[in-house]
C-alpha atoms as a PDB file:
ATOM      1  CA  UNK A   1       0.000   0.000   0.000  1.00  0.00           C
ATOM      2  CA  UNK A   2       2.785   2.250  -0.258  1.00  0.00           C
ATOM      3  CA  UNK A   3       1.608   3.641  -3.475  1.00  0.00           C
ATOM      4  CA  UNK A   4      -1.556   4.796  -2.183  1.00  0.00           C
ATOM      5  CA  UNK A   5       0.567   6.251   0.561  1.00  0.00           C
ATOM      6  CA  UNK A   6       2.560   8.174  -1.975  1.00  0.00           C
ATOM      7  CA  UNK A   7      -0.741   9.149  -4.315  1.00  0.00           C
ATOM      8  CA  UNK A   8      -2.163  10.160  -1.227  1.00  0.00           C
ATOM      9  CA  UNK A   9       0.461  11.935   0.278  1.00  0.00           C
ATOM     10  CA  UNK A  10       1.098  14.149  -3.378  1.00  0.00           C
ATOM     11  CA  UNK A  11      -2.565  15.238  -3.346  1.00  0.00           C
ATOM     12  CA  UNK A  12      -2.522  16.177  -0.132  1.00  0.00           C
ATOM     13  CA  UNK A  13       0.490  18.399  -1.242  1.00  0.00           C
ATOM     14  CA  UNK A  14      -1.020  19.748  -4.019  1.00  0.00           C
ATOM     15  CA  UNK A  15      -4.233  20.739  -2.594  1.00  0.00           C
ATOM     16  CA  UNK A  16      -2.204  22.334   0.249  1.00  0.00           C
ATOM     17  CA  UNK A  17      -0.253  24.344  -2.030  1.00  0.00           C
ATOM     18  CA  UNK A  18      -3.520  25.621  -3.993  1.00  0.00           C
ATOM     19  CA  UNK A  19      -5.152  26.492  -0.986  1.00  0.00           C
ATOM     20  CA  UNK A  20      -2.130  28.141   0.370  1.00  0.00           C
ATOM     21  CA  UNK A  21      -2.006  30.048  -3.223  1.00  0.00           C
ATOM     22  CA  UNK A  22      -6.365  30.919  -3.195  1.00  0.00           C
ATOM     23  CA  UNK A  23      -5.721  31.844   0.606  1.00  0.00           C
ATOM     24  CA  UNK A  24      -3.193  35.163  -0.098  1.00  0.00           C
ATOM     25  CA  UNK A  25      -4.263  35.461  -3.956  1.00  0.00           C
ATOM     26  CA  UNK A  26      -7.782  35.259  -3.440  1.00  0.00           C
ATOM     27  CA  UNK A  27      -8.597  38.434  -4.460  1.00  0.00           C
ATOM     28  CA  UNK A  28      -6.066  38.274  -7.687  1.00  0.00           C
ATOM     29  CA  UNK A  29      -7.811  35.042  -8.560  1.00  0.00           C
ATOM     30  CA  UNK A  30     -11.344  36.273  -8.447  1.00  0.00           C
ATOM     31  CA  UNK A  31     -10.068  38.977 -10.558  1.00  0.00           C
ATOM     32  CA  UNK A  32      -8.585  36.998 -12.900  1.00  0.00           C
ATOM     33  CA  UNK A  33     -10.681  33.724 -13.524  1.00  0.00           C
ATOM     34  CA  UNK A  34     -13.969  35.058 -11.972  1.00  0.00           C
ATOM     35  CA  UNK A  35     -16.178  33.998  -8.979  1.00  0.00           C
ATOM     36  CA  UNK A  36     -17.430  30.662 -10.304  1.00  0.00           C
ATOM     37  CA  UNK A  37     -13.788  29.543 -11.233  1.00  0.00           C
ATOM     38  CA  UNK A  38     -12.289  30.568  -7.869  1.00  0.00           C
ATOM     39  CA  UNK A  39     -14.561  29.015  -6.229  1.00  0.00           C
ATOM     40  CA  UNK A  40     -14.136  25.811  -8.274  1.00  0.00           C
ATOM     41  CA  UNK A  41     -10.615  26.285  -8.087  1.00  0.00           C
ATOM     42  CA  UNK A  42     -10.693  26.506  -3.848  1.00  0.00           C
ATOM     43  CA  UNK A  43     -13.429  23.578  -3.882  1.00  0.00           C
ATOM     44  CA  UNK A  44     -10.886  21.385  -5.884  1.00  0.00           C
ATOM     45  CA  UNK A  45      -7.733  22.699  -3.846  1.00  0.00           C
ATOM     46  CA  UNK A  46     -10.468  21.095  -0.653  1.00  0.00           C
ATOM     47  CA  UNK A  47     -11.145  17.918  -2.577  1.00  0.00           C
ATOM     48  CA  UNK A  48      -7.642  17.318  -3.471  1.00  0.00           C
ATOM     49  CA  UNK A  49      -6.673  17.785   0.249  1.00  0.00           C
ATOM     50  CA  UNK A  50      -9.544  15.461   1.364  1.00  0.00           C
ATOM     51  CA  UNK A  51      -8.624  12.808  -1.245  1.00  0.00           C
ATOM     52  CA  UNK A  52      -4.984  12.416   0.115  1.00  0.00           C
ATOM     53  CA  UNK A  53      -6.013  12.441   3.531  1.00  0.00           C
ATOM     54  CA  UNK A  54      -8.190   9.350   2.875  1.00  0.00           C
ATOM     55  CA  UNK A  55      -5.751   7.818   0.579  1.00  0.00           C
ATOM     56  CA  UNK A  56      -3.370   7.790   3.150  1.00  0.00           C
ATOM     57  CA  UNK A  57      -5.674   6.913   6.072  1.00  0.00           C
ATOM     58  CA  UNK A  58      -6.683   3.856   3.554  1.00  0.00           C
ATOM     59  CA  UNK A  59      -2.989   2.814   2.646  1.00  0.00           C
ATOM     60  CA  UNK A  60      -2.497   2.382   6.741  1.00  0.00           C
ATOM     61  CA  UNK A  61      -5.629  -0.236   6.823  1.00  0.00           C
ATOM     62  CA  UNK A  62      -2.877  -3.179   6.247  1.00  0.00           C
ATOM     63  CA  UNK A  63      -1.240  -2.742   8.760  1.00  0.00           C
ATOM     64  CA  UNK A  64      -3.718  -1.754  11.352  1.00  0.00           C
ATOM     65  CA  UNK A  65      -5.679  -5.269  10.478  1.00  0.00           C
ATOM     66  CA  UNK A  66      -1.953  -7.238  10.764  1.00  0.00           C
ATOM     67  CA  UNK A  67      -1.809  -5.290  14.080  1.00  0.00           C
ATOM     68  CA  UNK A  68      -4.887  -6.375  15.483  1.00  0.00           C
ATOM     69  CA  UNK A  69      -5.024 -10.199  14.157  1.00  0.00           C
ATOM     70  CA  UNK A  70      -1.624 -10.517  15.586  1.00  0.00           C
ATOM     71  CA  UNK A  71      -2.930  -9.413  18.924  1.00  0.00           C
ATOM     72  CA  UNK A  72      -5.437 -11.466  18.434  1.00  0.00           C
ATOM     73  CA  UNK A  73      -3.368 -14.409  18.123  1.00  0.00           C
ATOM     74  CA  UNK A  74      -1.235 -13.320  21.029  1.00  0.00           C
ATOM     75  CA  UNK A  75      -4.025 -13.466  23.165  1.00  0.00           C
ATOM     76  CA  UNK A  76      -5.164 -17.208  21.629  1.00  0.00           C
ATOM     77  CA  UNK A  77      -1.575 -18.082  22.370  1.00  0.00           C
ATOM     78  CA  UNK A  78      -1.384 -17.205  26.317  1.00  0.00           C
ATOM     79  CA  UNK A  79      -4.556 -18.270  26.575  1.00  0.00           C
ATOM     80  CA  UNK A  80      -3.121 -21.577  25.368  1.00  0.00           C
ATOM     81  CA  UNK A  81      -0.300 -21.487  27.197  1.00  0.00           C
ATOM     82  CA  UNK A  82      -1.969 -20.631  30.360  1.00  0.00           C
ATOM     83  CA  UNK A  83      -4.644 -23.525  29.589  1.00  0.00           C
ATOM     84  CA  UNK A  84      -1.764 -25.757  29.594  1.00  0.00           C
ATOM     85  CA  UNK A  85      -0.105 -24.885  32.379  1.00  0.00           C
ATOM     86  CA  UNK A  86      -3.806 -25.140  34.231  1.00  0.00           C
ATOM     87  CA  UNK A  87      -3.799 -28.414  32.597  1.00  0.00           C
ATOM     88  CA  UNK A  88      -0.129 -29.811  33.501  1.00  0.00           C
ATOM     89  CA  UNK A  89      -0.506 -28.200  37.239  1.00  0.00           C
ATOM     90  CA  UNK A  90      -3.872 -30.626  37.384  1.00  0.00           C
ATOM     91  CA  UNK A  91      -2.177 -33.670  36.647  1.00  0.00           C
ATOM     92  CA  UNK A  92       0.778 -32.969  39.339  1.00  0.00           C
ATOM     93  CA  UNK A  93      -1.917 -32.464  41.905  1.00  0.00           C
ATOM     94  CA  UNK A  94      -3.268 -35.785  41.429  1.00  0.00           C
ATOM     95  CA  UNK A  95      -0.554 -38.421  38.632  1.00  0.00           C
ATOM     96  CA  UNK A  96      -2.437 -41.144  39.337  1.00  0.00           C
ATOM     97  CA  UNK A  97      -5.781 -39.852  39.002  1.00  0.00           C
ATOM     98  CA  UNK A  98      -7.189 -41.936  35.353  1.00  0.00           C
ATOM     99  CA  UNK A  99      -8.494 -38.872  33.908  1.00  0.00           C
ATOM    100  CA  UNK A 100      -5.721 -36.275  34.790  1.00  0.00           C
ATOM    101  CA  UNK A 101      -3.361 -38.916  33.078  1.00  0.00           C
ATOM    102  CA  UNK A 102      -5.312 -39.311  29.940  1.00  0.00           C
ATOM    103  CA  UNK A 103      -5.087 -35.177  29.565  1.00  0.00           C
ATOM    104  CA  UNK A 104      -1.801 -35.201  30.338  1.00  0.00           C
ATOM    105  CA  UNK A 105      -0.899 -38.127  28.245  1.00  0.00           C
ATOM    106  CA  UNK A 106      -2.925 -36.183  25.278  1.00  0.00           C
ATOM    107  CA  UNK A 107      -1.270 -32.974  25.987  1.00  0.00           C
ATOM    108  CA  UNK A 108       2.339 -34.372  25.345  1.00  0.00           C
ATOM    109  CA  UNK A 109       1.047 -36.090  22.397  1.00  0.00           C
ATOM    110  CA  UNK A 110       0.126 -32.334  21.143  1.00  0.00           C
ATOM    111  CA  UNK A 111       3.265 -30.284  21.744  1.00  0.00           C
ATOM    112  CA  UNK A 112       6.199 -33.273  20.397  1.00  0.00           C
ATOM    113  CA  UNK A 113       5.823 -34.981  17.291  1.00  0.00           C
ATOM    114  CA  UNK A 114       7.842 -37.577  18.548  1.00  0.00           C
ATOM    115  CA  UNK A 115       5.942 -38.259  21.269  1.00  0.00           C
ATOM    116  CA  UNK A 116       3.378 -38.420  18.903  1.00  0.00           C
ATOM    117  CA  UNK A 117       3.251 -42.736  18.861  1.00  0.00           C
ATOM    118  CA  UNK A 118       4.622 -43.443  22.209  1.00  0.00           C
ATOM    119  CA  UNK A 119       1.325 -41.292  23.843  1.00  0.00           C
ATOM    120  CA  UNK A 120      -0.855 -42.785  21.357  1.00  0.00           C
ATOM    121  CA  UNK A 121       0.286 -46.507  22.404  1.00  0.00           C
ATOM    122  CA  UNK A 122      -0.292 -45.098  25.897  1.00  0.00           C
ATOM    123  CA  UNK A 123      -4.100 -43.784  25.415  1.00  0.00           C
ATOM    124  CA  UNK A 124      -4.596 -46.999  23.700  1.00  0.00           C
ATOM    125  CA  UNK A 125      -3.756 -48.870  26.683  1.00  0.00           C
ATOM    126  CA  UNK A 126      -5.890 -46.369  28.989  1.00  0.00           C
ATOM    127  CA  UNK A 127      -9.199 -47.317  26.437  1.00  0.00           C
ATOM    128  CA  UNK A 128      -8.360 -50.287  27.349  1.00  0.00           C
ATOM    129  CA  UNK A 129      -8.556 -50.950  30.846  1.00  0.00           C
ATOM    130  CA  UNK A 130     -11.518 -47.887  30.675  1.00  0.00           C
ATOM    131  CA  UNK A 131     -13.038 -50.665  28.394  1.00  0.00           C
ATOM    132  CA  UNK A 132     -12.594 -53.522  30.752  1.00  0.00           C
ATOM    133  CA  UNK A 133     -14.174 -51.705  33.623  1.00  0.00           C
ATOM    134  CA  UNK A 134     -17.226 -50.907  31.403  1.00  0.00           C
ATOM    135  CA  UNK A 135     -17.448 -54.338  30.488  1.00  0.00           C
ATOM    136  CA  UNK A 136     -17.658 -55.394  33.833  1.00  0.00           C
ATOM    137  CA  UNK A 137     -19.755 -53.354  34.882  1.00  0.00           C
ATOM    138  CA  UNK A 138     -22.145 -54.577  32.626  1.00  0.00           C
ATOM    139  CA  UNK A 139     -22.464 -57.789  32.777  1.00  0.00           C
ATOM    140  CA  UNK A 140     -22.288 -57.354  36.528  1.00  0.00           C
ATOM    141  CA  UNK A 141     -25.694 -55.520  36.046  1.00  0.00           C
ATOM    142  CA  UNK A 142     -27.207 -57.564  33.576  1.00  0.00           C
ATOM    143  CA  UNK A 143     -26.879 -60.338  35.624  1.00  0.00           C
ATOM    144  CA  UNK A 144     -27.264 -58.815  39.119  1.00  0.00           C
ATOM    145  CA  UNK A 145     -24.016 -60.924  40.465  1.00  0.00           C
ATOM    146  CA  UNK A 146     -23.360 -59.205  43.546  1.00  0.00           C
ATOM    147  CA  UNK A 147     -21.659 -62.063  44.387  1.00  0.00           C
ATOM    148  CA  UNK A 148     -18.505 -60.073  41.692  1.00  0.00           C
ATOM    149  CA  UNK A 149     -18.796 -56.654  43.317  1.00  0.00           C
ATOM    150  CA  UNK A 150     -15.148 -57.835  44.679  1.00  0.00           C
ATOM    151  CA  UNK A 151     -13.863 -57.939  41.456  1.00  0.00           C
ATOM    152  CA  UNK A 152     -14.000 -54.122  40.084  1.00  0.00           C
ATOM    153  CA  UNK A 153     -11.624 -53.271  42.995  1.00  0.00           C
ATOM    154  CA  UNK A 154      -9.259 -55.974  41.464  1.00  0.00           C
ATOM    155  CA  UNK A 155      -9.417 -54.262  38.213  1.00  0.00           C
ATOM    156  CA  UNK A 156      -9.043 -50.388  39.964  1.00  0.00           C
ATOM    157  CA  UNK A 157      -5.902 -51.856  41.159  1.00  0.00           C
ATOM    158  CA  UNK A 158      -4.839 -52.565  37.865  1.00  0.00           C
ATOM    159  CA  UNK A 159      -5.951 -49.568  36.526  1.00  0.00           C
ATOM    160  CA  UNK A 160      -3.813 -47.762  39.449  1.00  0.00           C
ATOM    161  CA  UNK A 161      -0.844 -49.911  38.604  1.00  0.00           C
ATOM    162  CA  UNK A 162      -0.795 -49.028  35.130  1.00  0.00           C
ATOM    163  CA  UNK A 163      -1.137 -45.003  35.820  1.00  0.00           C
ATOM    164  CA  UNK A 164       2.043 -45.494  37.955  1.00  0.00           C
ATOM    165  CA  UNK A 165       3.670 -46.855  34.913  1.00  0.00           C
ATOM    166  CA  UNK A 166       2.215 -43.772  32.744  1.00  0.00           C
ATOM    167  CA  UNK A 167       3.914 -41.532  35.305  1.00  0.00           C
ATOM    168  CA  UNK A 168       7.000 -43.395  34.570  1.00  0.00           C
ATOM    169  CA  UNK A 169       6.454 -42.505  30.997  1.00  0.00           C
ATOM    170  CA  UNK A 170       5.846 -39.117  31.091  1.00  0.00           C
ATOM    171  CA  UNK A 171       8.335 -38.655  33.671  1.00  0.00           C
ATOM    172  CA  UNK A 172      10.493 -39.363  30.872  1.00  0.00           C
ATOM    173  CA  UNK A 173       9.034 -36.724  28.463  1.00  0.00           C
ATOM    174  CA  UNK A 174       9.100 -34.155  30.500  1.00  0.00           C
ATOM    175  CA  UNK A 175      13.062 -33.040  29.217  1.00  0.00           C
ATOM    176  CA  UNK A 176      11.908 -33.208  25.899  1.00  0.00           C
ATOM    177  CA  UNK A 177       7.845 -32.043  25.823  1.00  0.00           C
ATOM    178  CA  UNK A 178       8.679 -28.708  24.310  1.00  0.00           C
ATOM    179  CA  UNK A 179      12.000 -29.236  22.363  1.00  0.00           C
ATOM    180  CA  UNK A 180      10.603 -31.644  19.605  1.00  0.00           C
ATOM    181  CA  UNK A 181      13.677 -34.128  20.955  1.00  0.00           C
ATOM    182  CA  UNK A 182      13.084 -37.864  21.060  1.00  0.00           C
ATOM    183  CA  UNK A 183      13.486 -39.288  24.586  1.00  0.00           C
ATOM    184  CA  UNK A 184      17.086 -40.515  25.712  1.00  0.00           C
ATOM    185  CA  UNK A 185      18.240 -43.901  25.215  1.00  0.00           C
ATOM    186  CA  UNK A 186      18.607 -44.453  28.934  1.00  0.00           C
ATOM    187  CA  UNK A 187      15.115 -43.239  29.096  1.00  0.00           C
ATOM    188  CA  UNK A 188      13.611 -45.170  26.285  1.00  0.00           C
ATOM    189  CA  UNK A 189      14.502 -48.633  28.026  1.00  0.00           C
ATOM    190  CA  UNK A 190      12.155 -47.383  31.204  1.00  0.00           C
ATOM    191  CA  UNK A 191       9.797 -46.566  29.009  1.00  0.00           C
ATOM    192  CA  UNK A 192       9.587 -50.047  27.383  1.00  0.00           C
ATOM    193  CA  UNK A 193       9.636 -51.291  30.816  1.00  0.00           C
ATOM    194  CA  UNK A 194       6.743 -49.794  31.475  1.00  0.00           C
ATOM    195  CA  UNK A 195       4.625 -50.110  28.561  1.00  0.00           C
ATOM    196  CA  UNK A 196       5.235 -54.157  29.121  1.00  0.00           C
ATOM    197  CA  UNK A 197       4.227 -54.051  32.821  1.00  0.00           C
ATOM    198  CA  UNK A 198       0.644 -52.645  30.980  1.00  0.00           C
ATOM    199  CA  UNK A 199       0.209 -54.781  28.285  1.00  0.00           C
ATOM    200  CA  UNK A 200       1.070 -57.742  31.273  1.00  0.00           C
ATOM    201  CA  UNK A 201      -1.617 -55.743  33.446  1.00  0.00           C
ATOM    202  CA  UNK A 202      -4.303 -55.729  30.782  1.00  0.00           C
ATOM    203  CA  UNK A 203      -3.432 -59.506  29.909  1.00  0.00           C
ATOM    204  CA  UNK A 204      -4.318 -60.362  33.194  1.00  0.00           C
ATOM    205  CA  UNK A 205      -7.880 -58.079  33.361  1.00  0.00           C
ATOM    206  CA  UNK A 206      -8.450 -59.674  30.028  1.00  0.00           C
ATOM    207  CA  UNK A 207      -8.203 -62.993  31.551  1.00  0.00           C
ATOM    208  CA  UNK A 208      -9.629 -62.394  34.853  1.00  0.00           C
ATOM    209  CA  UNK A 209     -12.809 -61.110  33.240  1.00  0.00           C
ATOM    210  CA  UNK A 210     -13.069 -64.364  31.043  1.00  0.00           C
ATOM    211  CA  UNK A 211     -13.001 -66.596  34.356  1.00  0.00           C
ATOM    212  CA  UNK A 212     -15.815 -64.005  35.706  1.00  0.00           C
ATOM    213  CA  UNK A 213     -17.777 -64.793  32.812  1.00  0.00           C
ATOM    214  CA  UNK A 214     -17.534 -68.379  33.465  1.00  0.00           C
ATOM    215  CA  UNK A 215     -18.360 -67.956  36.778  1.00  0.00           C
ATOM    216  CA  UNK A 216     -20.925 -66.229  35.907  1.00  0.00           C
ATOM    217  CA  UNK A 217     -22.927 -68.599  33.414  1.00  0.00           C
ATOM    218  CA  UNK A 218     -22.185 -71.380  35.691  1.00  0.00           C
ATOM    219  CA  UNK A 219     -23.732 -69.680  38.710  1.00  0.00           C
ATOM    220  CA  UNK A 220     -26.902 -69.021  36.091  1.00  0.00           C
ATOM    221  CA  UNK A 221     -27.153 -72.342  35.612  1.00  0.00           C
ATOM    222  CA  UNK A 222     -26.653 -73.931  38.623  1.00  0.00           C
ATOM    223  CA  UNK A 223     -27.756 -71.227  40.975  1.00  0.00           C
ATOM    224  CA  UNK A 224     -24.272 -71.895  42.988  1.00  0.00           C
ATOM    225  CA  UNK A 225     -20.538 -71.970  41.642  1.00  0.00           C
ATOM    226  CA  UNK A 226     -17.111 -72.872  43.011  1.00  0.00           C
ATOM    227  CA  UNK A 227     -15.096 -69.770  42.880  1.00  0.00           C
ATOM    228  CA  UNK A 228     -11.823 -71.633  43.474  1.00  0.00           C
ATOM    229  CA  UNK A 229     -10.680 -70.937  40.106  1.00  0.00           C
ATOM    230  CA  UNK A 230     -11.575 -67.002  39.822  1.00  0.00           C
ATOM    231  CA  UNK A 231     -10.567 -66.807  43.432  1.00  0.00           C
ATOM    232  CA  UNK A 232      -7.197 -68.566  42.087  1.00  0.00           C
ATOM    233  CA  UNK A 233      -6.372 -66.581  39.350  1.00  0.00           C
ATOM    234  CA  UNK A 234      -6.620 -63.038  41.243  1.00  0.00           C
ATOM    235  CA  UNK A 235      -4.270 -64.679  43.807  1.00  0.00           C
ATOM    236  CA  UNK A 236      -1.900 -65.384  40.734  1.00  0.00           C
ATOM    237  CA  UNK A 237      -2.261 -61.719  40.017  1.00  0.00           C
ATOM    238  CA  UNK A 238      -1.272 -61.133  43.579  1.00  0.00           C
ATOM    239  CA  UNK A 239       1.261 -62.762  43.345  1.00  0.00           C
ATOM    240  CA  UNK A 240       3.237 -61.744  39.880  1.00  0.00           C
ATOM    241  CA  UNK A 241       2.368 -58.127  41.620  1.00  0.00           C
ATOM    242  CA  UNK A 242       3.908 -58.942  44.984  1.00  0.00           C
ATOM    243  CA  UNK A 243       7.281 -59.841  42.574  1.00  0.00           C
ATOM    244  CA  UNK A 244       7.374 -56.897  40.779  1.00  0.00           C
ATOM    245  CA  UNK A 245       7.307 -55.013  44.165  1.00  0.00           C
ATOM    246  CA  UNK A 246       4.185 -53.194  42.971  1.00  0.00           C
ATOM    247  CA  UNK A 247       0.728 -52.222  44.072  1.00  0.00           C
ATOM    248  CA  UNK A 248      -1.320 -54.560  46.587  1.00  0.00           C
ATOM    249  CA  UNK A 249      -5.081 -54.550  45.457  1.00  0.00           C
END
């Protein structure tokens, strides 16, 4: 817009030099062309004036819009910024809270692209379990097998067990969240580590559910069922879990 700065800027020059010239030779003028072409003369000198103000008003609209969108997008950015640090100050209230660790999980996955599988492999395991639990939930209630109601505290455990594991993980990411780095070597093997330990963990859940649904149809049947072997395998669980050094249920 620069030349409609300069157009603007020469018109304003020129119709402040002819009204500069009608102003002291306004007399000679209305001598010399007459009234009506004085007057034309001082209403062009006005019009030539107004035109260059505009034009150079106008040629400033750029960069008065570029001003204001990038404010704009200053603000979108803090606000951003300030939503993650809301979010991220959440999740270290609370790291083994499910949900906290999902948004946290999510919000790494959004600020490194090579993070970008790793959290992904994560949330996938954390659908997981979140699927389990809704799965036995149901068939708890379709059945009305209060005799289970033991068994979703088995499977909180789990889910408990594996959010210590995430916090492993992102403990990990945290050097590299907002550098676009990929996570140390040293690093990398906890991280492996870890994401075993919750594929074990959802083995086990997977497992521990089918021997519920055993139980389940053979209490149906029968109206009575020897627990020994769903009793037997959550002991087994126990146990591996007692090995590892981790969580008790």
């Amino acid at each position: 817009m620069k030349w409609l700065r300069t157009l603007g800027a020469v018109f304003v020059l020129i119709g402040g030099v002819s009204a500069g010239i009608f102003f002291v030779l306004k007399s000679t003028l209305i001598i010399a062309l007459g009234i009506r072409a004085a007057k034309f003369f001082a209403t062009a000198s006005g019009f030539a004036i107004s035109f260059g103000g505009v034009s150079v008003l106008l040629s400033f609209v750029p960069q008065i819009k570029y001003r204001i969108r990038q404010g704009q997008e200053n603000k979108l950015l803090q606000a951003e910024i300030s939503s993650d640090k809301e979010r991220t100050t959440d999740y270290e209230t609370d790291s083994l809270n499910p949900e906290k660790v999902r948004v946290r999980l999510e919000q790494l996955r959004e600020h490194n692209p090579h993070l970008f599988d790793l959290m992904t492999k994560c949330l996938e395991q954390k659908d997981a379990i979140d699927k389990f639990q809704t799965q036995l939930d149901r068939l708890i209630k379709a059945n009305r097998a209060l005799y289970l109601n033991d068994i979703p505290a088995v499977l909180d455990g789990a889910e408990e067990r594996m959010c210590a594991n995430f916090r492993d993980i992102i403990n990990c990411c945290l050097l590299v969240e907002d550098n676009g780095k990929m996570i140390s070597e040293r690093n990398q093997e906890i991280v492996k580590g870890a994401i075993k330990s919750n594929d074990d963990e959802l083995g086990s859940v997977e497992i521990l559910l089918d021997r519920s649904v055993a139980y389940i149809n053979d209490y149906n049947r029968k109206g009575i069922s020897d627990r020994r072997e769903l009793d037997a395998w959550i002991k087994t669980m126990e146990d591996k879990i007692n090995e590892k050094g981790g969580l008790k249920f």
